[in-house]
C-alpha atoms as a PDB file:
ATOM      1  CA  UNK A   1      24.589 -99.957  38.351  1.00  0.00           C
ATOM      2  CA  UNK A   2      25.464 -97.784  35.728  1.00  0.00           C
ATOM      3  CA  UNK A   3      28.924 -96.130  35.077  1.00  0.00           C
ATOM      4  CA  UNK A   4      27.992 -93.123  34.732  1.00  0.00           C
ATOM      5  CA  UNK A   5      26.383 -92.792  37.744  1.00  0.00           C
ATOM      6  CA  UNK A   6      29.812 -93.580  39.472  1.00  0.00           C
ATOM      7  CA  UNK A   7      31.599 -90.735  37.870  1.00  0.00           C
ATOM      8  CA  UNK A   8      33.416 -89.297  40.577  1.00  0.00           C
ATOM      9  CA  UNK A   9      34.178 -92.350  43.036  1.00  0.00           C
ATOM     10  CA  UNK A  10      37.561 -93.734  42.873  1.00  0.00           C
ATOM     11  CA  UNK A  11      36.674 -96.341  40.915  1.00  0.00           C
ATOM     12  CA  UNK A  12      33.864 -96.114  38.743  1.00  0.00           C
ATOM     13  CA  UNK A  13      32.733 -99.479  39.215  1.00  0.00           C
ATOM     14  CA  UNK A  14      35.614-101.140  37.971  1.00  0.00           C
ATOM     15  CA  UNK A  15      36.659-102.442  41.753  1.00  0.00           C
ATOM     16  CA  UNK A  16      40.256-101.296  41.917  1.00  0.00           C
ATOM     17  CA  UNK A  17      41.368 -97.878  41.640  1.00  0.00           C
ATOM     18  CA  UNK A  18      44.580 -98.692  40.000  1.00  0.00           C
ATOM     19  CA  UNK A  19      42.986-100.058  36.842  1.00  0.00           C
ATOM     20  CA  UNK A  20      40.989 -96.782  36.166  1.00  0.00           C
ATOM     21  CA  UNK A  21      42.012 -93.662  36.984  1.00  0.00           C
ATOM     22  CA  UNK A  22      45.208 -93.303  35.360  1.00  0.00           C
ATOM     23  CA  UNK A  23      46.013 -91.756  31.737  1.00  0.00           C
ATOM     24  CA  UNK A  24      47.888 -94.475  30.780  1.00  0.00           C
ATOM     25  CA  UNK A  25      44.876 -96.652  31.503  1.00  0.00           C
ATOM     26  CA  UNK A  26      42.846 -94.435  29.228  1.00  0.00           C
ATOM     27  CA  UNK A  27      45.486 -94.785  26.459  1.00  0.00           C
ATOM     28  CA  UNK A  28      46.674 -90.578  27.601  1.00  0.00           C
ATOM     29  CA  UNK A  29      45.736 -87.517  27.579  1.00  0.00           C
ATOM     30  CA  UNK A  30      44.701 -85.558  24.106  1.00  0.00           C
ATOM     31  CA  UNK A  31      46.671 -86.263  20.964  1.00  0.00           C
ATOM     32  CA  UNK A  32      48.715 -88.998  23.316  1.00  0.00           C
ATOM     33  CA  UNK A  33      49.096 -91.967  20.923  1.00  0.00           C
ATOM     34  CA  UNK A  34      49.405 -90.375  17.668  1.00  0.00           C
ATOM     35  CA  UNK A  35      53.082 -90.718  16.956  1.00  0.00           C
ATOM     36  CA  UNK A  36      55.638 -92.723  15.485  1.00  0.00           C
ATOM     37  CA  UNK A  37      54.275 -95.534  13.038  1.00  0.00           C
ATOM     38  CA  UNK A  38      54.263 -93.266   9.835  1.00  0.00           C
ATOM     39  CA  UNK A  39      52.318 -90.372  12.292  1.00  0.00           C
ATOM     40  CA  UNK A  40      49.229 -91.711  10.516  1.00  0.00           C
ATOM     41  CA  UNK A  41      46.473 -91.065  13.377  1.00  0.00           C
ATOM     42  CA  UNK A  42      48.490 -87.418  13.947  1.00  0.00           C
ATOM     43  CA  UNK A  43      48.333 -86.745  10.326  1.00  0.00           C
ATOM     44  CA  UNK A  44      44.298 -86.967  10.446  1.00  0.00           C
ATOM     45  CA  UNK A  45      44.035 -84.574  13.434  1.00  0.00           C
ATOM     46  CA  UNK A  46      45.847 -81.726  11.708  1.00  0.00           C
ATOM     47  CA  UNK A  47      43.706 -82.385   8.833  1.00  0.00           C
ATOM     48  CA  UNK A  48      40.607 -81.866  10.954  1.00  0.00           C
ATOM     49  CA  UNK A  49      41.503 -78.398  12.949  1.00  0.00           C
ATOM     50  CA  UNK A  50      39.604 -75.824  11.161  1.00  0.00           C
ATOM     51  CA  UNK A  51      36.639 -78.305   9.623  1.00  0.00           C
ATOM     52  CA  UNK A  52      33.594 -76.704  12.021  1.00  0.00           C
ATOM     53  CA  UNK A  53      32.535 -72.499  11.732  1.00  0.00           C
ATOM     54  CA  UNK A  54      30.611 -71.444  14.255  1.00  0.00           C
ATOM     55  CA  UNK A  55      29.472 -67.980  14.259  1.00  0.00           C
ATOM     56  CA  UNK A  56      30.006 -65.867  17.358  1.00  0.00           C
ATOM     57  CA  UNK A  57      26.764 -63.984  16.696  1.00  0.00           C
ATOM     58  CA  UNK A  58      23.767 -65.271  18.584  1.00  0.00           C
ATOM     59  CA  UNK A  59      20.449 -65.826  16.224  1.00  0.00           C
ATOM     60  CA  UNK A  60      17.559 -64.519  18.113  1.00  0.00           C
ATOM     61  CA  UNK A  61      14.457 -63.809  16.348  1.00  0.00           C
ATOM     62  CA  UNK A  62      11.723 -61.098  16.308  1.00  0.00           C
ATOM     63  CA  UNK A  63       8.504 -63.216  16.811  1.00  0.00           C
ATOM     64  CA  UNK A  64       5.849 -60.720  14.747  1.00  0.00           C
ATOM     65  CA  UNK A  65       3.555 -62.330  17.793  1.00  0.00           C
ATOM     66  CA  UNK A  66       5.504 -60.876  20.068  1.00  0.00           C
ATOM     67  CA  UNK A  67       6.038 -57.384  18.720  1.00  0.00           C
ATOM     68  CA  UNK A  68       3.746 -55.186  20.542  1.00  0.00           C
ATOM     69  CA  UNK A  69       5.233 -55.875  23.359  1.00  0.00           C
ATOM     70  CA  UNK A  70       8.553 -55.311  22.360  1.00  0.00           C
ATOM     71  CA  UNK A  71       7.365 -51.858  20.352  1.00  0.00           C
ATOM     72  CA  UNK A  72       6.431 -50.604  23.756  1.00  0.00           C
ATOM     73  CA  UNK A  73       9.689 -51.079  25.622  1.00  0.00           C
ATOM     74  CA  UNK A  74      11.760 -49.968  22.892  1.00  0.00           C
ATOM     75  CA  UNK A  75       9.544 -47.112  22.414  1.00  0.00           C
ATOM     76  CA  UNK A  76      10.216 -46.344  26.748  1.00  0.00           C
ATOM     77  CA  UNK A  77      13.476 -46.347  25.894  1.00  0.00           C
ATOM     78  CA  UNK A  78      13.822 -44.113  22.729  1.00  0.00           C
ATOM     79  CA  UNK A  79      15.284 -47.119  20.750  1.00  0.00           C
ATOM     80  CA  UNK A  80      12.889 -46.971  18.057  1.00  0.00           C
ATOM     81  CA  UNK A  81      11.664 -44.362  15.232  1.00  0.00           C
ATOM     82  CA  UNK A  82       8.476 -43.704  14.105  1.00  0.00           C
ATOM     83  CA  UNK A  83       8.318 -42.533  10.375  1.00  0.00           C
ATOM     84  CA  UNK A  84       4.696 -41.866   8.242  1.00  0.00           C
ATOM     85  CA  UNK A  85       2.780 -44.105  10.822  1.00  0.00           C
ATOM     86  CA  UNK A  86       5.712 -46.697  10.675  1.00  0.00           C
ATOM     87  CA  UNK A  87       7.585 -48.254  13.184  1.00  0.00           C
ATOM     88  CA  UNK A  88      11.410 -48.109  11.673  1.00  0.00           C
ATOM     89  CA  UNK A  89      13.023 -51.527  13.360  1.00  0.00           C
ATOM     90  CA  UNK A  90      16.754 -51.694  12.726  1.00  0.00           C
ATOM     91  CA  UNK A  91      17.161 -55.599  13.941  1.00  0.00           C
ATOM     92  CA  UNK A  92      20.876 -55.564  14.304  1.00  0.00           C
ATOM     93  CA  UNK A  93      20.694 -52.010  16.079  1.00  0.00           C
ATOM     94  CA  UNK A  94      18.678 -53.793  18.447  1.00  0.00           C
ATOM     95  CA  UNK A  95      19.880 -57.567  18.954  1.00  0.00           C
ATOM     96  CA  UNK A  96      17.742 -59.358  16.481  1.00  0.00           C
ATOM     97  CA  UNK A  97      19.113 -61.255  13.612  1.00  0.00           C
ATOM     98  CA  UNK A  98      15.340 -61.510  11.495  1.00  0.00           C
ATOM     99  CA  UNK A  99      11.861 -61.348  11.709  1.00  0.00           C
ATOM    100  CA  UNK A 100       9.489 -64.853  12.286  1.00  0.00           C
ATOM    101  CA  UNK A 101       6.057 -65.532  12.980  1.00  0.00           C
ATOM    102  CA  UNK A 102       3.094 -63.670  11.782  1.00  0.00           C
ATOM    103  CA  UNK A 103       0.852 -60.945  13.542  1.00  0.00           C
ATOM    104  CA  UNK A 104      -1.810 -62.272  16.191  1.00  0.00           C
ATOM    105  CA  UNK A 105      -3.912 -59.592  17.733  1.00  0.00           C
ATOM    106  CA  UNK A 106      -3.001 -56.199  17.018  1.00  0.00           C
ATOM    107  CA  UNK A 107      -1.260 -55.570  13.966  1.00  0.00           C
ATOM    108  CA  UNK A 108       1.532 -52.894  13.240  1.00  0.00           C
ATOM    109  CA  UNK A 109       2.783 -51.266   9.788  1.00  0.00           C
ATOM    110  CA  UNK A 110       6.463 -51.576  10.067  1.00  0.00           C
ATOM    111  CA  UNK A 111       9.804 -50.480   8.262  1.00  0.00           C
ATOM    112  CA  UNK A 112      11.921 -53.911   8.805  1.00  0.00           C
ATOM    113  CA  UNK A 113      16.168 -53.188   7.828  1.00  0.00           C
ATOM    114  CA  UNK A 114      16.919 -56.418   7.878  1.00  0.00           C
ATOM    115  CA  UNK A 115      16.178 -60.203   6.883  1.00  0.00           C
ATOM    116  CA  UNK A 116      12.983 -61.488   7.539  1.00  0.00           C
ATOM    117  CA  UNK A 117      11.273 -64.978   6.589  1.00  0.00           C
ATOM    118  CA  UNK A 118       8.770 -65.678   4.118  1.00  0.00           C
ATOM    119  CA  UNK A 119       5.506 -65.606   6.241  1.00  0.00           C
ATOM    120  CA  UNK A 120       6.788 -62.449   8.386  1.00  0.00           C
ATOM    121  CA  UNK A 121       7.349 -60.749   4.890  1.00  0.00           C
ATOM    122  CA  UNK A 122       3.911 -61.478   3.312  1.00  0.00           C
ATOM    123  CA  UNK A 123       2.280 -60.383   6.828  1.00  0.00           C
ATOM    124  CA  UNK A 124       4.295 -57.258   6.966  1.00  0.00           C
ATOM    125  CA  UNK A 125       3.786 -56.260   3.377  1.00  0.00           C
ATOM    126  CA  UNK A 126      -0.443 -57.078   3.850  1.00  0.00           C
ATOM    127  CA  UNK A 127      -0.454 -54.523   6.429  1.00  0.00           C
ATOM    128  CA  UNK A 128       1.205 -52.045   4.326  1.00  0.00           C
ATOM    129  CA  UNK A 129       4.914 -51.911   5.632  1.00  0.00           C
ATOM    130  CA  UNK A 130       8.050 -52.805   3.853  1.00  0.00           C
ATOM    131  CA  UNK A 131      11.038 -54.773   4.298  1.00  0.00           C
ATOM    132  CA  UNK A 132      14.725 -53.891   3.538  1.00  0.00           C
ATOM    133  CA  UNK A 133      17.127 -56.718   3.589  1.00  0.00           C
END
């Protein structure tokens, strides 16, 4: 049987409980084991604290598939302009960080603020709408 499907018990397969589920048996608990010696080991996880960026902001796309249905709720709501037979869609007004896909069914002309990739920009501009990044 597998270990990991004894996570849990008292002692994950290894018979006795005293050999396993200690720190010391695990060599301790976060940076345990990094001193002394020169402070080698300890030296390379100060070096690593600040090597990974995530961004807090969420990426979620506009799928141009999906727009019509979208355009209708937002239009319910109020959240959305309509300007010379445009749609004006301010994506970070309304959650989106850019515009994907290309138009299936019925097709919109739309005033994108915002980025948008390169098939959603050659569909937009075909159908006679424009795109400010």
């Amino acid at each position: 049987m597998k270990k990991r499907h004894l996570r849990g018990s008292s002692t994950a397969g290894r018979g006795s409980g005293k050999r396993t589920r200690h720190a010391g048996n695990r060599g301790g608990v976060g940076k345990a084991g990094g001193g002394k010696r020169g402070q080698q080991k300890l030296a390379s996880f100060r070096a690593n604290t600040h090597t990974y960026n995530y961004s807090s902001a969420k990426k979620v796309p506009l799928n141009l598939n999906n727009v019509s249905r979208v355009i209708d709720s937002l239009k319910k709501n109020g959240r959305i302009k309509m300007d010379n037979e445009r749609y004006e869609i301010k994506l970070a007004e309304l959650g989106y960080s850019k515009v994907c896909g290309k138009f299936k069914g019925e097709k919109f002309k739309l005033a994108v603020y915002g980025k948008a990739s390169a098939k959603a920009k050659d569909d937009i501009l075909a159908n006679g709408g424009e795109i400010y990044e």
